[in-house]
PDB file of N, CA and C in Angstrom:
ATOM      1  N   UNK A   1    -129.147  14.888 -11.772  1.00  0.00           N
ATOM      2  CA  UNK A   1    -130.156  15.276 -12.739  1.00  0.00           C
ATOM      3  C   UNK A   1    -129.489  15.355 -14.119  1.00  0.00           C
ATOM      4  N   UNK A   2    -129.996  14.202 -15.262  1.00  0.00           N
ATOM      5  CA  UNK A   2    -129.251  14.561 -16.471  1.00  0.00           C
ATOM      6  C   UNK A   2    -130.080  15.609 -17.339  1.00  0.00           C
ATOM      7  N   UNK A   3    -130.072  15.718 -18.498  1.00  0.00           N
ATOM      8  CA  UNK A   3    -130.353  17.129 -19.094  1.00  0.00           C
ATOM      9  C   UNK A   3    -131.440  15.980 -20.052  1.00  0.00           C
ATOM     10  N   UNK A   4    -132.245  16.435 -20.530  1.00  0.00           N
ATOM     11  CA  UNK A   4    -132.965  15.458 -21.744  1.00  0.00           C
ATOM     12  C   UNK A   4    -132.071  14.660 -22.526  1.00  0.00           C
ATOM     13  N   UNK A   5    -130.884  15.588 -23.810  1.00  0.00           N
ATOM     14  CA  UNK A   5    -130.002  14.408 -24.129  1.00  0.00           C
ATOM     15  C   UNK A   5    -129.424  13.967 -23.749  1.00  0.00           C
ATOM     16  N   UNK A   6    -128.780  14.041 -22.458  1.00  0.00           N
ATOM     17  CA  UNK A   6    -128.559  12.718 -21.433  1.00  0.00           C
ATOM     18  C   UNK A   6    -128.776  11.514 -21.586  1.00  0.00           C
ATOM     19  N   UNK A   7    -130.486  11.622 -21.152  1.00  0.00           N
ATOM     20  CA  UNK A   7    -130.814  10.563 -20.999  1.00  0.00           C
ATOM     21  C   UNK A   7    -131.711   9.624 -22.281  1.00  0.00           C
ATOM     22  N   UNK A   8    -131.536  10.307 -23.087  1.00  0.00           N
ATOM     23  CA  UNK A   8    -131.837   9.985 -24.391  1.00  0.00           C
ATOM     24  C   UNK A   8    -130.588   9.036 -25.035  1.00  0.00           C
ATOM     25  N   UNK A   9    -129.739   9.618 -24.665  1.00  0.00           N
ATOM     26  CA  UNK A   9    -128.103   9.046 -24.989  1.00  0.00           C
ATOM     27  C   UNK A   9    -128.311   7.872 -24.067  1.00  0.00           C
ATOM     28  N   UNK A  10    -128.108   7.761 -23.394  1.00  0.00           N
ATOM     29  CA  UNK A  10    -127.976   7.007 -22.006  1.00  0.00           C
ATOM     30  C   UNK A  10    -128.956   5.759 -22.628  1.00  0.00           C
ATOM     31  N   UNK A  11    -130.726   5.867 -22.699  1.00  0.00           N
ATOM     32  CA  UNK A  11    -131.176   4.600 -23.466  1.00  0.00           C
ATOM     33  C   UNK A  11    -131.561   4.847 -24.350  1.00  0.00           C
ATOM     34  N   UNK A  12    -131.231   5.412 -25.643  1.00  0.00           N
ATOM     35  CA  UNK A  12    -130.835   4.959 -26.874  1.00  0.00           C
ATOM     36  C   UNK A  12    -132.055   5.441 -27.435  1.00  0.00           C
ATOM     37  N   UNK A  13    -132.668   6.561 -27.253  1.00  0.00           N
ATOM     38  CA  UNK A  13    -134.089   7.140 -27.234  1.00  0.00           C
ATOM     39  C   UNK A  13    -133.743   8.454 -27.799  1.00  0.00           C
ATOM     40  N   UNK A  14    -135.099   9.371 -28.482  1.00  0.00           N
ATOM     41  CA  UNK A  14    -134.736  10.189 -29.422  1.00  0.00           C
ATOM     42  C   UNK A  14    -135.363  11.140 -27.809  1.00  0.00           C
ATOM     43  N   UNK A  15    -134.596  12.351 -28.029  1.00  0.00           N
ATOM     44  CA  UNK A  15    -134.989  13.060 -26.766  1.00  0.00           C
ATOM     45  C   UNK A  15    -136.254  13.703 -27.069  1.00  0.00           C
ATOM     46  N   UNK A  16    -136.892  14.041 -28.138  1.00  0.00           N
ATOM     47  CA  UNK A  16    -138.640  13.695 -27.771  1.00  0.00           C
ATOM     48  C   UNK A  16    -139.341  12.742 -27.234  1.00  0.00           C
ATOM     49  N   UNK A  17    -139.038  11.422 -27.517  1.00  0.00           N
ATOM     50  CA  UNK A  17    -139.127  10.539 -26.619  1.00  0.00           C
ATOM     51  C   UNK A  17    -139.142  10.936 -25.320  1.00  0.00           C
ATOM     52  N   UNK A  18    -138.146  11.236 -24.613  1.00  0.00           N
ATOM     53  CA  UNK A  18    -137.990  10.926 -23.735  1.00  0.00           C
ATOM     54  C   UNK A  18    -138.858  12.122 -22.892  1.00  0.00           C
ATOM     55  N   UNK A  19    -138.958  13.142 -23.939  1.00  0.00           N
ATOM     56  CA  UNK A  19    -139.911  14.443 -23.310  1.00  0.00           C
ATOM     57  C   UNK A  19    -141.003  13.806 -23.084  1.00  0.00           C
ATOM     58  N   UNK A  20    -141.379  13.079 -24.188  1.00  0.00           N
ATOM     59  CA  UNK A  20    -142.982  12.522 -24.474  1.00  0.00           C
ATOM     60  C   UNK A  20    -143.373  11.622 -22.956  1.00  0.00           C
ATOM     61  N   UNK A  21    -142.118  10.712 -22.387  1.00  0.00           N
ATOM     62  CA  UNK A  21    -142.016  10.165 -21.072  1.00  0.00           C
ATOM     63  C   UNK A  21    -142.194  11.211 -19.820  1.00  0.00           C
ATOM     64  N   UNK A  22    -141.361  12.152 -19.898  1.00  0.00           N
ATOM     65  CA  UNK A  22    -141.420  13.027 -19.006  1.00  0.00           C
ATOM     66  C   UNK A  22    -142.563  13.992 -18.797  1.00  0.00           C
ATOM     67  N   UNK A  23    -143.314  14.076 -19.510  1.00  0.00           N
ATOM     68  CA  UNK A  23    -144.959  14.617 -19.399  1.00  0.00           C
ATOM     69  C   UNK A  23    -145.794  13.993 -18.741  1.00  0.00           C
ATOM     70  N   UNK A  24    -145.300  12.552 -19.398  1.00  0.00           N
ATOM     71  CA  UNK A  24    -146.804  11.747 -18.547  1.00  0.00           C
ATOM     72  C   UNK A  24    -146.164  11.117 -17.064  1.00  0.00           C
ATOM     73  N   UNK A  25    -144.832  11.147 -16.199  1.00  0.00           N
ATOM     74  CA  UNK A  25    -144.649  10.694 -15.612  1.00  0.00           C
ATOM     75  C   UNK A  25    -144.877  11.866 -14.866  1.00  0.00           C
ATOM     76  N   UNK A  26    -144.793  13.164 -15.419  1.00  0.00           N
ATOM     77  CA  UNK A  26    -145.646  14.545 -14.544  1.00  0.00           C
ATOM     78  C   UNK A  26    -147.220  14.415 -14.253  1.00  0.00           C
ATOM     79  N   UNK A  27    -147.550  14.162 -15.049  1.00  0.00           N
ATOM     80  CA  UNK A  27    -149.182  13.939 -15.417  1.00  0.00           C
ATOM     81  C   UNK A  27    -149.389  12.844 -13.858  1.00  0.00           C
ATOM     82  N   UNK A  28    -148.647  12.153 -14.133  1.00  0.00           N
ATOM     83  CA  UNK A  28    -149.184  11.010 -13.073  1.00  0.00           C
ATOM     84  C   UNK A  28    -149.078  11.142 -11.851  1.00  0.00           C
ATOM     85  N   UNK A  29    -147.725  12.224 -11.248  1.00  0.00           N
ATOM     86  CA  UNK A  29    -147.455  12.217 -10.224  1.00  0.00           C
ATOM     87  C   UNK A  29    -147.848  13.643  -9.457  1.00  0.00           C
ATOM     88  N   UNK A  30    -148.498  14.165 -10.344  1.00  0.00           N
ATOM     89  CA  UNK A  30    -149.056  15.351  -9.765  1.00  0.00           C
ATOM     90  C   UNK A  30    -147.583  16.340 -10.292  1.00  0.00           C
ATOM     91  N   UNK A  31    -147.104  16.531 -10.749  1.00  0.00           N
ATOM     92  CA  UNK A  31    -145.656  17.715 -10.511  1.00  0.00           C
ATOM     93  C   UNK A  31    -145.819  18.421 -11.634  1.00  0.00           C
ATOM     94  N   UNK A  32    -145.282  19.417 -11.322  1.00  0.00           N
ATOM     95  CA  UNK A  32    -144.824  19.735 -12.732  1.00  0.00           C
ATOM     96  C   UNK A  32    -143.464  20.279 -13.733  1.00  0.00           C
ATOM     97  N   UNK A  33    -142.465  19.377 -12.820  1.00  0.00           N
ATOM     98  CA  UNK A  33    -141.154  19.403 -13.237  1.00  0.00           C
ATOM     99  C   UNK A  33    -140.356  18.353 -13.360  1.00  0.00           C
ATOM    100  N   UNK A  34    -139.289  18.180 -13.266  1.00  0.00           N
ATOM    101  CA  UNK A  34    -138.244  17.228 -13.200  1.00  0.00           C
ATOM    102  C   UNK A  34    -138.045  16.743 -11.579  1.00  0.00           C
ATOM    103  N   UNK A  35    -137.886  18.074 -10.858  1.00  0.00           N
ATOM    104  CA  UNK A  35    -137.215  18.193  -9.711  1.00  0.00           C
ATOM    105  C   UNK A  35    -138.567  17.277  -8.693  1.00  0.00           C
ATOM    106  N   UNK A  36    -139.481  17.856  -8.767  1.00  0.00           N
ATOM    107  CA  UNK A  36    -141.243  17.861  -7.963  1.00  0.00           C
ATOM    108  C   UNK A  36    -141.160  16.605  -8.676  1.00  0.00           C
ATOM    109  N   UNK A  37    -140.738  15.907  -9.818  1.00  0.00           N
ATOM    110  CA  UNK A  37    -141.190  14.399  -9.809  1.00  0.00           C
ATOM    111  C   UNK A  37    -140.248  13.697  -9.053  1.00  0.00           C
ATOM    112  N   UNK A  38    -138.915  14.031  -8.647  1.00  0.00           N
ATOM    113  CA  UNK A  38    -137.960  12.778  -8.401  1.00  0.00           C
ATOM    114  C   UNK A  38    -138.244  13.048  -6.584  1.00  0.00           C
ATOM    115  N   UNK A  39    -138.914  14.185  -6.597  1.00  0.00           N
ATOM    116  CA  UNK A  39    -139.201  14.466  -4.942  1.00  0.00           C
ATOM    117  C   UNK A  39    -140.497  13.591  -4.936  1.00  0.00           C
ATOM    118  N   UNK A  40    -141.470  13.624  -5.568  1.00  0.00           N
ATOM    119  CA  UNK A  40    -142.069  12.839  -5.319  1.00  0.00           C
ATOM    120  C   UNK A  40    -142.128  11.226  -5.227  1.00  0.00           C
ATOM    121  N   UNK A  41    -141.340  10.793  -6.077  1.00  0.00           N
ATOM    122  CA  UNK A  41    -140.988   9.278  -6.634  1.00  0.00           C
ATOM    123  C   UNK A  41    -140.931   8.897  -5.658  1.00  0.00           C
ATOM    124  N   UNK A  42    -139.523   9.888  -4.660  1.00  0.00           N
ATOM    125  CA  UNK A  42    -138.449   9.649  -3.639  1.00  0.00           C
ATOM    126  C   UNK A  42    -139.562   9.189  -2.482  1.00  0.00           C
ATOM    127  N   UNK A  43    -140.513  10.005  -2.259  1.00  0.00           N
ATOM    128  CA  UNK A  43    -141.803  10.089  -1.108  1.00  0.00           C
ATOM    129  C   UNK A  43    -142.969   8.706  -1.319  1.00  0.00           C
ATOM    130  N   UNK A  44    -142.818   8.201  -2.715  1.00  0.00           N
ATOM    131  CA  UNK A  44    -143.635   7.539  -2.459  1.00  0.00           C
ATOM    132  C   UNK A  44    -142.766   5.933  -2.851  1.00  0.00           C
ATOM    133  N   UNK A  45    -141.996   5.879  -2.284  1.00  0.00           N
ATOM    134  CA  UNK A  45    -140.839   4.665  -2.461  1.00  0.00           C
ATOM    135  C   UNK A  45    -140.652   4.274  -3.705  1.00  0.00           C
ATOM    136  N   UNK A  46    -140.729   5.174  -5.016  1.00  0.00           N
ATOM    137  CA  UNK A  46    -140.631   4.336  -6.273  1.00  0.00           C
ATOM    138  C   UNK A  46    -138.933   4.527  -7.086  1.00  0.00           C
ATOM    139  N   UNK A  47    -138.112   4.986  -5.805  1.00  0.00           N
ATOM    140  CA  UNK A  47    -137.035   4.887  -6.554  1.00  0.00           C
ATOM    141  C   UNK A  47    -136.415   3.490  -5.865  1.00  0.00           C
ATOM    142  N   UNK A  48    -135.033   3.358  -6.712  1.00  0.00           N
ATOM    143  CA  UNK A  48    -134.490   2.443  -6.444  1.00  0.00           C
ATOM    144  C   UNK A  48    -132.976   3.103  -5.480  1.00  0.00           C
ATOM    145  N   UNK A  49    -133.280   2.348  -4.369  1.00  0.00           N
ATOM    146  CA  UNK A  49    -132.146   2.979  -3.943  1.00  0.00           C
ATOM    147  C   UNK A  49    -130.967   2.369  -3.576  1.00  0.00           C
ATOM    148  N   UNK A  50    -129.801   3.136  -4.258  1.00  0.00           N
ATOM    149  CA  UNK A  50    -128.159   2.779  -4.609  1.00  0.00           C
ATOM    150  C   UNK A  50    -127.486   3.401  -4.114  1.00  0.00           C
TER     151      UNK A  50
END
């Protein structure tokens, strides 16, 4: 789990940005966290797995 500027650093994105991402990828998946989205992602096969 990176921290917001993490992953702002990481692709080159202003970490509002990346908040502004992280709302609606809550919005969509029903959650309402970080953690409850990557559990969900995980459940509905949308990660990539490495």
């Amino acid at each position: 789990m990176l921290s917001t500027q993490e992953i702002a650093d990481e692709l080159f994105l202003s970490p509002n940005t990346v908040k502004t991402h992280l709302k609606s990828i809550n919005r969509k998946l029903l959650t309402a966290n970080r953690r409850e989205a990557v559990r969900a992602a995980a459940r509905l096969h949308l990660l990539d797995e490495r």
